[in-house]
Protein backbone atom coordinates (compact mmCIF):
# COMPACT_ATOMS: atom_id res chain seq x y z
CA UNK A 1 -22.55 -7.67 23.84
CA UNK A 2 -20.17 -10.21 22.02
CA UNK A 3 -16.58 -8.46 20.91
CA UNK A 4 -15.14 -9.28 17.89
CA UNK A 5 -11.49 -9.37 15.96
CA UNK A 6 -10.20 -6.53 12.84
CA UNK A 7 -10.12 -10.26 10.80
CA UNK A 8 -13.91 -10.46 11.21
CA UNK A 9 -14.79 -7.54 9.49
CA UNK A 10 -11.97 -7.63 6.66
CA UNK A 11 -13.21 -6.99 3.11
CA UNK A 12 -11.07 -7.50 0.16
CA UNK A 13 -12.56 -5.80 -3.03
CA UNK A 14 -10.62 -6.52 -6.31
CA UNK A 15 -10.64 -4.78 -9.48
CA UNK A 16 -9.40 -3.89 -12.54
CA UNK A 17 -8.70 0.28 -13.84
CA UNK A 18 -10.30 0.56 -16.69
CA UNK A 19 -9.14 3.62 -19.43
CA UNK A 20 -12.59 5.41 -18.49
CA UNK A 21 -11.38 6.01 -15.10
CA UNK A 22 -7.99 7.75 -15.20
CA UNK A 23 -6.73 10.81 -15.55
CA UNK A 24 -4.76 12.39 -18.72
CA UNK A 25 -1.68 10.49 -17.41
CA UNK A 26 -3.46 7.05 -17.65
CA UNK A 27 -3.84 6.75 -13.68
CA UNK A 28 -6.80 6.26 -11.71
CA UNK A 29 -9.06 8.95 -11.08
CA UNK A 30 -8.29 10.04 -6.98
CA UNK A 31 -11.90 10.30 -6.67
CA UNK A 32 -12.52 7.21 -7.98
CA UNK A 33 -10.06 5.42 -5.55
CA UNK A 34 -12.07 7.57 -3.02
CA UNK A 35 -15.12 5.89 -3.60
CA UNK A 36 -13.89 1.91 -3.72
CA UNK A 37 -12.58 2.99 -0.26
CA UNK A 38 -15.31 3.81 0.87
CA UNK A 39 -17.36 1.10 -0.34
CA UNK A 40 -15.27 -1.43 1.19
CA UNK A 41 -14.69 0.41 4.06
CA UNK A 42 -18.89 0.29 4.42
CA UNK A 43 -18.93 -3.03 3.87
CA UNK A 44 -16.11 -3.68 7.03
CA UNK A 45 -18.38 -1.95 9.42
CA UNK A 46 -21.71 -3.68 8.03
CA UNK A 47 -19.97 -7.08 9.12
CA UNK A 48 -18.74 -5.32 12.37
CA UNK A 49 -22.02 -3.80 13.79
CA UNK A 50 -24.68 -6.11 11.69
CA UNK A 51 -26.14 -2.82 11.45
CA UNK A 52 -27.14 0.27 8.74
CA UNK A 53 -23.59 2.51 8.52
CA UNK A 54 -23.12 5.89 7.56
CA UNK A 55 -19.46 7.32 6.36
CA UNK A 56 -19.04 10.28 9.14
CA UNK A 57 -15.78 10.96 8.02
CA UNK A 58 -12.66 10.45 6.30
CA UNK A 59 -9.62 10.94 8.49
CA UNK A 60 -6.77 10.28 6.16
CA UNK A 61 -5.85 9.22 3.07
CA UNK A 62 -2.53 8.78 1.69
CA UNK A 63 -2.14 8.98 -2.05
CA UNK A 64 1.35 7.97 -2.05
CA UNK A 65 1.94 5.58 -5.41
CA UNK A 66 -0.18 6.44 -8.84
CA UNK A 67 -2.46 3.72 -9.58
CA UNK A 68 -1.93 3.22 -13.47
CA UNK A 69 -4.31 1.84 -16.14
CA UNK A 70 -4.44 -2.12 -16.12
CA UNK A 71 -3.69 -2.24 -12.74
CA UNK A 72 -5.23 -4.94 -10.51
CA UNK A 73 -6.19 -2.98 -7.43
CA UNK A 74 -7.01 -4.90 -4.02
CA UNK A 75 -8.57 -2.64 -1.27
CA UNK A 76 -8.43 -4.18 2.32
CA UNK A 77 -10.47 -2.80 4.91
CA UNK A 78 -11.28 -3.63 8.69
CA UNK A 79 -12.45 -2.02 11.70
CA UNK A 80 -9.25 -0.86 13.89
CA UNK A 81 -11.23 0.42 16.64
CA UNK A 82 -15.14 0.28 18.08
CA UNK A 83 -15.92 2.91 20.21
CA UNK A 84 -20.01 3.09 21.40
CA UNK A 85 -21.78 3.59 18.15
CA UNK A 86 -18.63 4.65 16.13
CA UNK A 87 -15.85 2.10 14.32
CA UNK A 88 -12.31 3.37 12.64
CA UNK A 89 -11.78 1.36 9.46
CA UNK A 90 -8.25 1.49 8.14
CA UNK A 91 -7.56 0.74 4.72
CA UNK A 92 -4.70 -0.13 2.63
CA UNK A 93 -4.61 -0.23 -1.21
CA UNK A 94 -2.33 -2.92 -3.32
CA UNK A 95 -1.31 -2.94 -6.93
CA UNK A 96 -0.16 -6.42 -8.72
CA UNK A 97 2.72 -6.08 -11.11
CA UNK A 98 1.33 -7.61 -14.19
CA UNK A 99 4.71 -9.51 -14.67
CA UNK A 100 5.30 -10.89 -11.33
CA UNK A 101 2.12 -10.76 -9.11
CA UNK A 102 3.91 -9.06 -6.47
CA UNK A 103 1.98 -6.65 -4.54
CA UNK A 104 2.82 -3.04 -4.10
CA UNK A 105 1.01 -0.89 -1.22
CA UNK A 106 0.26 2.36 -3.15
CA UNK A 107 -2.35 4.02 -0.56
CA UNK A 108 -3.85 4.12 2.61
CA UNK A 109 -7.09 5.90 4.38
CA UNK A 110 -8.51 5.93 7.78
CA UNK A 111 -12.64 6.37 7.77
CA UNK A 112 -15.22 6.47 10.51
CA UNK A 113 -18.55 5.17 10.08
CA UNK A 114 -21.58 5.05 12.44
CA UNK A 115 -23.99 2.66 13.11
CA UNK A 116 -27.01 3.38 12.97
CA UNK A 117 -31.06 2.10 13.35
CA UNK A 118 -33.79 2.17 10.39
CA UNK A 119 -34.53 5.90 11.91
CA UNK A 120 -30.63 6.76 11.40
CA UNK A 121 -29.93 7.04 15.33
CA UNK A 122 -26.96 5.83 16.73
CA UNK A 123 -27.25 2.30 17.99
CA UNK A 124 -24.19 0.79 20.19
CA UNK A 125 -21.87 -2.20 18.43
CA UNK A 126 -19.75 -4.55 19.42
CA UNK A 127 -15.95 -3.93 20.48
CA UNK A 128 -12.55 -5.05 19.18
CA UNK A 129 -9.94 -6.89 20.25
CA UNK A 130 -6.96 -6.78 18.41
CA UNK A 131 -4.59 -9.57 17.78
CA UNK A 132 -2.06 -9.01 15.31
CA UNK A 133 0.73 -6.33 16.44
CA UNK A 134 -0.50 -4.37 13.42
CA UNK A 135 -3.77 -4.72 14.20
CA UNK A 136 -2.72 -3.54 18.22
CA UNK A 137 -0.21 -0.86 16.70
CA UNK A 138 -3.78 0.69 14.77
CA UNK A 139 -6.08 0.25 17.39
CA UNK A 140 -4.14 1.99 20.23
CA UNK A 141 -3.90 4.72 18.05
CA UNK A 142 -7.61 5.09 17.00
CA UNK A 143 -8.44 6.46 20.28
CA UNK A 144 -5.34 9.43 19.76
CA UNK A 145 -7.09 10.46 16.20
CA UNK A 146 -10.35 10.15 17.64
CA UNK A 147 -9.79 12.65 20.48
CA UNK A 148 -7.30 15.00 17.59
CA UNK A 149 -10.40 14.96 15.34
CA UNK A 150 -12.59 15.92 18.80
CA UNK A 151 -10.32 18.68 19.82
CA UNK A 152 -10.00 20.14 16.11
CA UNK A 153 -14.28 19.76 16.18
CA UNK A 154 -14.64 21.79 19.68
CA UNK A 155 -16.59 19.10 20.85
CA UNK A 156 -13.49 18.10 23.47
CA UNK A 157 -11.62 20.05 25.90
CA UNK A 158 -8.16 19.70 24.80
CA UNK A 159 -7.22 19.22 28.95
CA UNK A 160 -9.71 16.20 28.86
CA UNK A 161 -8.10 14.63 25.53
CA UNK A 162 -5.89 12.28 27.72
CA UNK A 163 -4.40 10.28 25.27
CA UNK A 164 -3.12 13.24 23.28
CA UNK A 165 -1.26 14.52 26.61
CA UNK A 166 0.22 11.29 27.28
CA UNK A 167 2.12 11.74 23.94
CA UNK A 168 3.80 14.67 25.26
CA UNK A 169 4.56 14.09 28.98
């Protein structure tokens, strides 16, 4: 199976907040955020696997910056890490001043999603290799949350969860 780079799966959505999505302080709805995450986070592992995904869990997000009315929001998402039929997509969220044009990072989110076959079993996908130091930097650390999230689940013996002890030896 061919491997692939984070770049290949990037997805930028763009958009505008509109009034009927904030909040009584004229910000974005958190849900609403939420959900253009996750759409563009879909769409980064659809380009990664070619196949059906399925969200199987958000592992972070960061709501760190309100996101007010007006705002042009850009959403950037792109697979981190492949594992067998699983992919960590981390994504960062931008704000444009409407003066200036620069961009402000206002949140961030780490999802998994699963690719799967018409029947919704898990089928196997292509892996990463990372280029950028960011981009090396995330994907090193994929396989730490992936084995946290494991460990929290009970579905890994926290003396098998290797990566985890190496953090504190």
């Amino acid at each position: 199976m061919e491997t692939k780079t984070p770049k290949d799966s990037l997805t930028v959505l763009t958009d505008l907040v509109l009034p009927g999505e904030t909040n009584y302080l004229d910000n974005l709805f958190g849900g609403e955020l939420l959900a253009r995450m996750d759409r563009a986070c879909s769409i980064a592992a659809r380009r990664h696997s070619r196949r059906i995904v399925v969200t199987a869990s958000v592992n972070h997000v960061a709501f760190n910056k309100s996101v007010p009315v007006g705002s042009v929001v850009n959403i950037e998402a792109k697979v981190s890490r492949a594992f067998k039929s699983s992919m960590e997509i981390y994504v960062d969220v931008w704000i444009e001043d409407r003066q200036s044009g620069q961009r402000t990072k206002v949140n961030e989110g780490i999802y998994t999603f699963v690719a799967v076959d018409e029947t919704g079993k898990p089928v196997q996908i292509a892996k990463i290799i990372p280029e950028t130091e960011l981009e090396k930097e995330r994907y090193e650390g994929a396989l730490r949350r992936k084995q946290l999230s494991l460990v929290l689940a009970g579905k890994l013996d926290p003396n098998k969860a290797t990566e985890l002890k190496a953090l504190f030896n």
